[in-house]
N, C-alpha and C. Protein backbone atom coordinates (compact mmCIF):
# COMPACT_ATOMS: atom_id res chain seq x y z
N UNK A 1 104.20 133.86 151.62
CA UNK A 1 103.93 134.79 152.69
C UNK A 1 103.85 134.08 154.04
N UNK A 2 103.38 132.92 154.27
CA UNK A 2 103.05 131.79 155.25
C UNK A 2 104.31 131.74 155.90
N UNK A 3 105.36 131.19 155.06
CA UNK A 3 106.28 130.88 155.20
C UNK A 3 107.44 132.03 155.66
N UNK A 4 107.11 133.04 155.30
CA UNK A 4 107.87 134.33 156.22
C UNK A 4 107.70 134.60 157.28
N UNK A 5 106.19 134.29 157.48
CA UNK A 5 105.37 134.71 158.40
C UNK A 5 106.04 133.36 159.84
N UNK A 6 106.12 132.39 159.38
CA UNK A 6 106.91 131.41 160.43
C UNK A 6 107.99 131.99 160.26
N UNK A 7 108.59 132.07 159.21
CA UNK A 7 110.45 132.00 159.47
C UNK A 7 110.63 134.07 160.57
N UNK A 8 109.30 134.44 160.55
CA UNK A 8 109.98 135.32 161.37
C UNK A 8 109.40 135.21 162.82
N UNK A 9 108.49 134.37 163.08
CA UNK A 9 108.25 134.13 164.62
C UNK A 9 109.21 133.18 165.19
N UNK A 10 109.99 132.55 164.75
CA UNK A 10 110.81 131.42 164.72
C UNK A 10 112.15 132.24 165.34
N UNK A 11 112.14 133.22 164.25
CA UNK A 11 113.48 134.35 164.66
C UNK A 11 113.18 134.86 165.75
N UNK A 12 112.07 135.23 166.31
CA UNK A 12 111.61 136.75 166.95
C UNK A 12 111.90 135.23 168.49
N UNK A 13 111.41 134.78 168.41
CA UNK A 13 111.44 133.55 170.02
C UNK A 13 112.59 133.06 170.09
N UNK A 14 113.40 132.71 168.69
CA UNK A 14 115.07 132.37 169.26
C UNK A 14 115.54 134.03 169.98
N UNK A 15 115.58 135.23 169.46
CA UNK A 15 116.03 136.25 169.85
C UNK A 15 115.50 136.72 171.65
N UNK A 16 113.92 136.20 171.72
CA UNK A 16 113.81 136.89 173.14
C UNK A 16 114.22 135.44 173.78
N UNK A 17 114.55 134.31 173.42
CA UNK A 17 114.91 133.26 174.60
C UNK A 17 115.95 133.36 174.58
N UNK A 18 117.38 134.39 174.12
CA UNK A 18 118.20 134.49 173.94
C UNK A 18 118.91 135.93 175.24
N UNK A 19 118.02 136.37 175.25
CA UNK A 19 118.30 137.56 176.38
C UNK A 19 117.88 137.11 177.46
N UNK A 20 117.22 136.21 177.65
CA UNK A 20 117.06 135.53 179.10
C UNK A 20 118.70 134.84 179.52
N UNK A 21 119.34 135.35 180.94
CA UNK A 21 120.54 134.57 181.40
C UNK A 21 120.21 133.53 182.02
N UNK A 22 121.30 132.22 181.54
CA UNK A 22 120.94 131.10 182.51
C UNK A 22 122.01 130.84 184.19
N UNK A 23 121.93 132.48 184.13
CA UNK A 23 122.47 132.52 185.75
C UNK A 23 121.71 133.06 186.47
N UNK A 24 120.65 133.34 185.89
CA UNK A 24 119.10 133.64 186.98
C UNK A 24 117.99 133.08 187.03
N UNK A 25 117.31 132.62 187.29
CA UNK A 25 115.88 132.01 186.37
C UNK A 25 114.78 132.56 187.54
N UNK A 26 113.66 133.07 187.08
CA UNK A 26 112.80 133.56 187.43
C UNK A 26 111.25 132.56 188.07
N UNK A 27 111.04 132.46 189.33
CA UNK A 27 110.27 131.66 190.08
C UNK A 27 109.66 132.71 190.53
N UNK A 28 108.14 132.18 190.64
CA UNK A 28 107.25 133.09 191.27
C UNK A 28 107.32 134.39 191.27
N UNK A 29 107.69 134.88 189.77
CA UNK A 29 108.17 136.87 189.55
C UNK A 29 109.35 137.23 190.27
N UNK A 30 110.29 135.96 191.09
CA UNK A 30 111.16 136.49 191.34
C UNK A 30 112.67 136.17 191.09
N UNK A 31 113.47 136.62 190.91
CA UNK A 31 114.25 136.04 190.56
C UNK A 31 115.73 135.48 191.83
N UNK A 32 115.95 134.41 191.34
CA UNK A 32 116.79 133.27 192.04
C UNK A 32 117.87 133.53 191.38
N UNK A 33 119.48 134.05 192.15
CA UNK A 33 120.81 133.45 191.24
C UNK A 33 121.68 132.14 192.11
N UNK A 34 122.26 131.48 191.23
CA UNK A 34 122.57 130.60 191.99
C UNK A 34 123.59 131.09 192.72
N UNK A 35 123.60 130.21 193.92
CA UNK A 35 124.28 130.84 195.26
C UNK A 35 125.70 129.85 195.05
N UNK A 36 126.84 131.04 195.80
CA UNK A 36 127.77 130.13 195.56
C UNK A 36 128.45 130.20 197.16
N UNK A 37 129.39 129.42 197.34
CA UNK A 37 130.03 128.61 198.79
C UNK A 37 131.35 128.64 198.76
N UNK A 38 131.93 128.66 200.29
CA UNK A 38 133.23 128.82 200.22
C UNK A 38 133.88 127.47 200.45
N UNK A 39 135.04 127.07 199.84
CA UNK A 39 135.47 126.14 199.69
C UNK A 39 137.08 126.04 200.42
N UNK A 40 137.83 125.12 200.84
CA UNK A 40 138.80 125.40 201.75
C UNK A 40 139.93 124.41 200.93
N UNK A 41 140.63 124.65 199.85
CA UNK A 41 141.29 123.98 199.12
C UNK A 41 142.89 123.85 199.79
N UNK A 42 143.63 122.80 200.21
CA UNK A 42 145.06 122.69 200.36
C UNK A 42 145.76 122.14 199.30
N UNK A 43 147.31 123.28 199.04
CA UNK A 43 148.15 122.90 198.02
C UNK A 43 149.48 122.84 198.75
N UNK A 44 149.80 122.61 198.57
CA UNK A 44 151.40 121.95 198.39
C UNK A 44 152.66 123.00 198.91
N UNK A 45 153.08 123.49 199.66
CA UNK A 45 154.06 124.17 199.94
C UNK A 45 155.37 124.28 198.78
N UNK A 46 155.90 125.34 198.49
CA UNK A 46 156.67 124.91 197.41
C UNK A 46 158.16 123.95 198.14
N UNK A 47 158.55 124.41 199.39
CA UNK A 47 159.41 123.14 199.54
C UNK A 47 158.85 121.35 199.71
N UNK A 48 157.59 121.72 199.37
CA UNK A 48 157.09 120.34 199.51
C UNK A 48 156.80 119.65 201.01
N UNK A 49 156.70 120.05 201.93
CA UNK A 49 157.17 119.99 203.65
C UNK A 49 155.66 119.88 204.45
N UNK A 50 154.73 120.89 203.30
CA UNK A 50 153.26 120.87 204.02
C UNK A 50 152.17 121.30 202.74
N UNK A 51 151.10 121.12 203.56
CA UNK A 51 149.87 121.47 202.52
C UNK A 51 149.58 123.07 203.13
N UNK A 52 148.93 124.22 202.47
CA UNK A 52 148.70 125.44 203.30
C UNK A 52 147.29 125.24 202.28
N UNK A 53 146.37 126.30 203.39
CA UNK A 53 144.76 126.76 202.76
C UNK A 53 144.79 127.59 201.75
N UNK A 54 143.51 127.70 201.14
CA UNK A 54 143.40 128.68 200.37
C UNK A 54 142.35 128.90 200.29
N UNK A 55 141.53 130.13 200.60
CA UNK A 55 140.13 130.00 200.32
C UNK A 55 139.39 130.00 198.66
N UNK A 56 138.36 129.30 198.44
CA UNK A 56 138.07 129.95 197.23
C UNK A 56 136.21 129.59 197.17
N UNK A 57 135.70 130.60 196.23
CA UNK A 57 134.33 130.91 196.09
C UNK A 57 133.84 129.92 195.05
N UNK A 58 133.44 128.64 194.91
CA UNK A 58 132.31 128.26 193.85
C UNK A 58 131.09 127.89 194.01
N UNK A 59 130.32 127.61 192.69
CA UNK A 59 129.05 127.56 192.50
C UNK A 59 128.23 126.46 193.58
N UNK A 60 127.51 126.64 194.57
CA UNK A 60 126.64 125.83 194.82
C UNK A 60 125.63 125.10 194.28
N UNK A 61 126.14 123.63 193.58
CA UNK A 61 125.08 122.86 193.23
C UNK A 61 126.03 121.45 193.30
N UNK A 62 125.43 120.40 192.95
CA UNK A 62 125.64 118.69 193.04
C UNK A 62 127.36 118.51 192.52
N UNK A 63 127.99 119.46 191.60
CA UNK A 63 128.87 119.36 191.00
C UNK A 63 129.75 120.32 192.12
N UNK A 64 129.93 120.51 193.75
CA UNK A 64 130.45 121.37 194.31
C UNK A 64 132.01 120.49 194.30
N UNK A 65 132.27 119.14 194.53
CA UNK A 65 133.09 118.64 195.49
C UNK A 65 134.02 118.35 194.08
N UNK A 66 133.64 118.30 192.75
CA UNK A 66 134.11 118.18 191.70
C UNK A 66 134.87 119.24 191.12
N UNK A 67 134.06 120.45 191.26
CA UNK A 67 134.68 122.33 191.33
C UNK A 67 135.91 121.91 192.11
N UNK A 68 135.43 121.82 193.28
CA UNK A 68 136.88 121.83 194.44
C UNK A 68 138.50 121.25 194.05
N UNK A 69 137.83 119.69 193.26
CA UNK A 69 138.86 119.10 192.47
C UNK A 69 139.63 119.74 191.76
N UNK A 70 138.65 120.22 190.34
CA UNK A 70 138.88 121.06 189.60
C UNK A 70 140.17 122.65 189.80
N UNK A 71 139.75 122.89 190.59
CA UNK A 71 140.51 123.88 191.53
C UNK A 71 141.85 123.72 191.59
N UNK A 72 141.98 122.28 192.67
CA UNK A 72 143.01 121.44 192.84
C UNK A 72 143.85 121.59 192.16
N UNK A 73 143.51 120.98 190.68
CA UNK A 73 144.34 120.71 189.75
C UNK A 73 144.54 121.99 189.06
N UNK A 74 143.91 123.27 189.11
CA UNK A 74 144.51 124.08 188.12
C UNK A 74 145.53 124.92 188.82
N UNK A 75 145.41 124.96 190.18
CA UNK A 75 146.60 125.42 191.23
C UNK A 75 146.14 126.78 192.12
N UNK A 76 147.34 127.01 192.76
CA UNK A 76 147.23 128.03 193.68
C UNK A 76 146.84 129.64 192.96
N UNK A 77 146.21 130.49 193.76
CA UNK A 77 146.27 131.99 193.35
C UNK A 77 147.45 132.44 194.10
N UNK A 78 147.85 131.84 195.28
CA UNK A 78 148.79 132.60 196.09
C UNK A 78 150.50 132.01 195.70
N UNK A 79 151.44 133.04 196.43
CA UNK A 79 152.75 132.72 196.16
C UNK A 79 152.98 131.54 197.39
N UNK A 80 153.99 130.79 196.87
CA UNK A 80 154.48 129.68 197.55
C UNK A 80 153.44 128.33 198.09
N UNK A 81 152.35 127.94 197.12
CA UNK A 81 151.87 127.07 197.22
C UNK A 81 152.12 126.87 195.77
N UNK A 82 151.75 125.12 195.57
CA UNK A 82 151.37 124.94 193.59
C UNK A 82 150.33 123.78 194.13
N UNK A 83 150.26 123.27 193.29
CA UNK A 83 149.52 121.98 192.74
C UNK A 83 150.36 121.28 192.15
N UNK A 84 150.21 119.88 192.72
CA UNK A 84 151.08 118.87 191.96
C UNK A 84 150.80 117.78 191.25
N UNK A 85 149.32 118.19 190.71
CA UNK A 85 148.74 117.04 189.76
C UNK A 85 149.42 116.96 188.62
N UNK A 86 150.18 116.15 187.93
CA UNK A 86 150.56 116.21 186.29
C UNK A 86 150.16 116.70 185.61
N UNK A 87 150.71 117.30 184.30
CA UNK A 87 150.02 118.30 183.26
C UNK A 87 149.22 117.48 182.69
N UNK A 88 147.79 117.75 182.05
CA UNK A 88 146.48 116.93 181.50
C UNK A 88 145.86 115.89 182.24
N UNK A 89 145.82 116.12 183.87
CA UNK A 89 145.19 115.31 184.65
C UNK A 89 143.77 115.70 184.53
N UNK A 90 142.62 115.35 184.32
CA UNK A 90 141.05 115.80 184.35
C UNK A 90 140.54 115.09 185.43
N UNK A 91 139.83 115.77 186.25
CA UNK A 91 138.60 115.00 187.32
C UNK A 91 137.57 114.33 186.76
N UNK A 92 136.82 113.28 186.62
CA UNK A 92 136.52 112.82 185.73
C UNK A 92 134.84 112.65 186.44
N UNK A 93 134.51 112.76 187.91
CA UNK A 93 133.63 112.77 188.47
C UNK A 93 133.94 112.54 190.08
N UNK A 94 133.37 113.16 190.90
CA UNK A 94 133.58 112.49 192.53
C UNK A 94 131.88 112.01 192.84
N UNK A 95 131.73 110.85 193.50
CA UNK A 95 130.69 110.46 194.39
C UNK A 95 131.24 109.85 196.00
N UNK A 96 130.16 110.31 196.59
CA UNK A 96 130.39 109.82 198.14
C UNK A 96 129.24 108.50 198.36
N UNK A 97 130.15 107.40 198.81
CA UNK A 97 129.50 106.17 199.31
C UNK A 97 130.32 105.63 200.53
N UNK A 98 128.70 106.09 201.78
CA UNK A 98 129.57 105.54 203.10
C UNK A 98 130.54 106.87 203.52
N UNK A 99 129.98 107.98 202.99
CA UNK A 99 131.10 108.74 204.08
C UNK A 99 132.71 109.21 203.34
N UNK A 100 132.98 108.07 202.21
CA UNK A 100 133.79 107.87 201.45
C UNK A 100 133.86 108.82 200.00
N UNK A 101 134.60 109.80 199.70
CA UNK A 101 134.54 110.34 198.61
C UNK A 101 135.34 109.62 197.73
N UNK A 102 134.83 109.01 196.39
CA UNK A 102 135.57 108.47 195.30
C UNK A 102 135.32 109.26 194.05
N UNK A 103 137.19 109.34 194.12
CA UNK A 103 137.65 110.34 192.66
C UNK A 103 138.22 109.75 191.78
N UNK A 104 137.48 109.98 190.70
CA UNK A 104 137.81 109.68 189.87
C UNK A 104 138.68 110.53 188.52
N UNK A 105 139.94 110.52 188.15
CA UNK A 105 140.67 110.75 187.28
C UNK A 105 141.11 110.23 185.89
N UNK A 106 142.00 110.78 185.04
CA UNK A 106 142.36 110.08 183.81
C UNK A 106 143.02 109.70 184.23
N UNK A 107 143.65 108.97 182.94
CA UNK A 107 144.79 108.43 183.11
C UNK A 107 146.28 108.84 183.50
N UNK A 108 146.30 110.29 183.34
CA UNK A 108 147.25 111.17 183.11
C UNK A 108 147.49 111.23 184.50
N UNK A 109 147.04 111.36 185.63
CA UNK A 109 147.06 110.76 186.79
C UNK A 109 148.35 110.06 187.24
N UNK A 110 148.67 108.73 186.39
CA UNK A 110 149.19 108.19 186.63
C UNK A 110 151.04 108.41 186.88
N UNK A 111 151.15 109.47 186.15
CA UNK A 111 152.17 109.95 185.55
C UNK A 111 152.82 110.48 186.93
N UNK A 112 151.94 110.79 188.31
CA UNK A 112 152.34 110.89 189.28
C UNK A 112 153.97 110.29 189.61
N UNK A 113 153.81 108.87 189.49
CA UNK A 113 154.68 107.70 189.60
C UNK A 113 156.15 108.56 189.43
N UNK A 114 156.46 108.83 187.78
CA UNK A 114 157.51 109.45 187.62
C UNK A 114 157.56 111.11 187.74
N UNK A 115 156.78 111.63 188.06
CA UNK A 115 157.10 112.86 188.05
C UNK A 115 156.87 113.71 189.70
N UNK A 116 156.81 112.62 190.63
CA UNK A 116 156.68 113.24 191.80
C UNK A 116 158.02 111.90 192.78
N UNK A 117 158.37 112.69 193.56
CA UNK A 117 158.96 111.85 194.68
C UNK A 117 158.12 111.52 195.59
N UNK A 118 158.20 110.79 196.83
CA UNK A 118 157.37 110.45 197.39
C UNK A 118 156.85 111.32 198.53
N UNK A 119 157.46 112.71 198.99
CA UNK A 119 157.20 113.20 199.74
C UNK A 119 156.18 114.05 198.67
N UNK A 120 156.35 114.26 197.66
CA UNK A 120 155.50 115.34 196.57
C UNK A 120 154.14 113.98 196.37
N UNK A 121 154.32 112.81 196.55
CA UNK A 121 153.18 111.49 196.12
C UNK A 121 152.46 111.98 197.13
N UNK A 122 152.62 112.36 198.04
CA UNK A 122 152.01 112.01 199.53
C UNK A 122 151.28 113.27 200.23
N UNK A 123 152.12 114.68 199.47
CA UNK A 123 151.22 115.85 199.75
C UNK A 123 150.34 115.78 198.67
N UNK A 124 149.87 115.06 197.40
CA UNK A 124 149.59 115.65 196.58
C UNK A 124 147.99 114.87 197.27
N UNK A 125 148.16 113.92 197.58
CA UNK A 125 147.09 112.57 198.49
C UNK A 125 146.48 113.78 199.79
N UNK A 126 147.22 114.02 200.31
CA UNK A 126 147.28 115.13 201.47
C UNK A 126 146.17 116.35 200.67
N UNK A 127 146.84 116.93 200.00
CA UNK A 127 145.75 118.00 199.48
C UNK A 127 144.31 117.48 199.15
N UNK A 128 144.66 116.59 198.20
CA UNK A 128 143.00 115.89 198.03
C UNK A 128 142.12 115.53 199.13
N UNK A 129 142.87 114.82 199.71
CA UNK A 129 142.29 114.77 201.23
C UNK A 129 141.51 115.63 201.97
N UNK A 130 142.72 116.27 202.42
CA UNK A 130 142.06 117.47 203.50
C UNK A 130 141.30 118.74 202.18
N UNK A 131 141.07 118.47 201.40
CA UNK A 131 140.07 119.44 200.60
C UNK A 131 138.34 119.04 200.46
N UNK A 132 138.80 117.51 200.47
CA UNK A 132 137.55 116.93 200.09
C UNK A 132 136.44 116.49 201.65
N UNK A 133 137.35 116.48 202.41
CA UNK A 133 137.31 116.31 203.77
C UNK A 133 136.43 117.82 204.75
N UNK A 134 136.70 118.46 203.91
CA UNK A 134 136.37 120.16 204.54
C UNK A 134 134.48 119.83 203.85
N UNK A 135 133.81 118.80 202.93
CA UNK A 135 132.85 119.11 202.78
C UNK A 135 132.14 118.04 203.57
N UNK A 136 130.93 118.18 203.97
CA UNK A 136 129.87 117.66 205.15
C UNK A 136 129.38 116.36 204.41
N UNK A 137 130.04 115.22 205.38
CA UNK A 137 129.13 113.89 204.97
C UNK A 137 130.33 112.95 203.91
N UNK A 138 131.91 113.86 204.41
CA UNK A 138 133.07 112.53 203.37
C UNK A 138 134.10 112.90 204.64
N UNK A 139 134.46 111.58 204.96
CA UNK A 139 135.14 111.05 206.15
C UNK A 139 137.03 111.18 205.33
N UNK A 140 137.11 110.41 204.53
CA UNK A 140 138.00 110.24 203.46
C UNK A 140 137.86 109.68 202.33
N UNK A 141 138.62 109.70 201.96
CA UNK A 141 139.23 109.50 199.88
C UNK A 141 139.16 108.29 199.48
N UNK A 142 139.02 107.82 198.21
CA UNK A 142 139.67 106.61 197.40
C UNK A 142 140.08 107.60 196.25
N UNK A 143 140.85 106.79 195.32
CA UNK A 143 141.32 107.76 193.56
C UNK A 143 141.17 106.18 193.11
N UNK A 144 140.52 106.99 192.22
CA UNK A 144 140.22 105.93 190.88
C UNK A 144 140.85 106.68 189.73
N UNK A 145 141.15 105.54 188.75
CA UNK A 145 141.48 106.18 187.13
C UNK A 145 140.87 105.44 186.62
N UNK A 146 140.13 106.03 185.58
CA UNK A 146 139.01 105.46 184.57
C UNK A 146 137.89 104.72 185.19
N UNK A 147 137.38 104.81 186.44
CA UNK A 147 136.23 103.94 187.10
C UNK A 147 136.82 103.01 188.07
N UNK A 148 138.39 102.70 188.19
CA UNK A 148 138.98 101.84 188.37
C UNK A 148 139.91 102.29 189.56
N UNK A 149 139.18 101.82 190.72
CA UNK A 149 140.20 102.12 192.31
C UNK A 149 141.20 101.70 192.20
N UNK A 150 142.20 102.31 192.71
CA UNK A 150 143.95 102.44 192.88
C UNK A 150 144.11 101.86 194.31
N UNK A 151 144.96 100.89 194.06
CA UNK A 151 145.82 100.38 195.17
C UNK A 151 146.84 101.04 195.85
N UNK A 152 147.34 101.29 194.87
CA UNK A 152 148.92 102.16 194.97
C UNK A 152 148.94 103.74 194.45
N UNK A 153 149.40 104.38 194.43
CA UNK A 153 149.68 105.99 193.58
C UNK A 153 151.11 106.05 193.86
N UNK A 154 151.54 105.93 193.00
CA UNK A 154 153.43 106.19 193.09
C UNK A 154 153.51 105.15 194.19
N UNK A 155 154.10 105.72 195.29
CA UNK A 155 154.70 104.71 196.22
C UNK A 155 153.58 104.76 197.60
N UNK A 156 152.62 105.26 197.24
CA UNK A 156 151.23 105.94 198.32
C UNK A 156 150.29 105.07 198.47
N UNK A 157 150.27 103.92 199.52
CA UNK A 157 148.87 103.14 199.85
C UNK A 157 147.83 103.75 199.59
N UNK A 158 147.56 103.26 198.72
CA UNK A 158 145.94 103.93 198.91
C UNK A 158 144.68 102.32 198.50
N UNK A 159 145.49 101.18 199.22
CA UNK A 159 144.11 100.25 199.81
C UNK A 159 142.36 100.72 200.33
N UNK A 160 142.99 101.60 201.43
CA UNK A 160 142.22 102.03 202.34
C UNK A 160 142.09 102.94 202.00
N UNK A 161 140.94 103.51 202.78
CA UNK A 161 140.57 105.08 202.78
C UNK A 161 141.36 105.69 203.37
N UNK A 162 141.72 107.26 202.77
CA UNK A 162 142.36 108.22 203.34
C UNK A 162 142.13 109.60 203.79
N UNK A 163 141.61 109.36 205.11
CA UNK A 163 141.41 110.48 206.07
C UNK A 163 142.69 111.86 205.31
N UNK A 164 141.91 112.55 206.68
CA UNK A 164 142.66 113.87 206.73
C UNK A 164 144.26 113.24 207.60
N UNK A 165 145.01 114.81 206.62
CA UNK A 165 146.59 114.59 207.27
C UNK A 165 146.46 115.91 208.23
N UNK A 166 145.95 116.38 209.33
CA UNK A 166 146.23 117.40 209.89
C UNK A 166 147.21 117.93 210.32
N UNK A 167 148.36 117.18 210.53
CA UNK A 167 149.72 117.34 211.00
C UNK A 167 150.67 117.59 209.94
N UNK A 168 149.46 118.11 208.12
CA UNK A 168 150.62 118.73 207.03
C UNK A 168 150.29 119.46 207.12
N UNK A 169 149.35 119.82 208.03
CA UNK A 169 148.65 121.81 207.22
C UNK A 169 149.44 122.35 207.54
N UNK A 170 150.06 123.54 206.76
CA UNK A 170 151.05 124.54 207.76
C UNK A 170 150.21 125.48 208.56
N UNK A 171 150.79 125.52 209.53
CA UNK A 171 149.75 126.81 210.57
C UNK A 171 149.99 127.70 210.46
């Protein structure tokens, strides 16, 4: 009887912690949803020639500039932009040090090399850029794969940091 008697309070507290959503949580009787932010993502023109905007809505919290990535790579909502990250590229984390946003990617990344020309190498740098650039407190870029900063991307310096390209946005 003991033993029912747990196995059904056991049930009855998984079931009501179960109707609680973890897209609200309740402070001081009131309830908080998390707030979300607009984000200013550039993709790729389909002749390849410029980067154009796109607005889009995500979640406000520590993981914002990573969403944005994320974004990046899964592509445009609108006609005549894409994304030109390689198929199975993953963001793997972004941190800012110094002003500097460093992204980090897989390996799949790499694949850039052969599957982009250099004007497609250079918007694709361009989009990351001026996307990551639109958030407060990152000057410009590095890309890393696997933890590991990139010199090169296809035929694309990337020694240095890389500011915004303002002269791809299309107007």
């Amino acid at each position: 009887m003991k033993k029912l008697l747990v196995l059904c309070v056991i049930v009855s507290t998984l079931l009501v912690a179960g109707c609680f959503s973890d897209s609200a949580k309740n402070v001081d009787n009131r309830t908080v949803k998390p707030t979300s932010e607009q984000v200013v993502l550039y993709f790729a023109t389909k002749d390849l020639t410029k980067v154009v905007a796109e607005k889009r809505e995500i979640t406000h919290d520590n993981r914002a500039m990573q969403s944005a990535v994320d974004l990046l790579i899964a592509g445009s909502k609108r006609d005549g932009a894409q994304s030109l990250f390689p198929q199975g590229v993953k963001c793997l984390g972004v941190k800012i040090v110094n002003g500097v946003a460093i992204v980090d990617f897989n390996d799949a990344l790499k694949a850039v090399k052969s599957q982009l020309g250099s004007s497609g190498q250079m918007l694709l740098v361009a989009s990351l850029a001026n996307t990551l650039t639109e958030f407060n407190g990152v000057n410009a870029i590095r890309i890393a794969v696997n933890g590991k900063l990139l010199e090169v991307l296809g035929e694309i310096d990337l020694s240095e940091p890389i500011g915004r390209t303002d002269d791809l946005i299309e107007k």
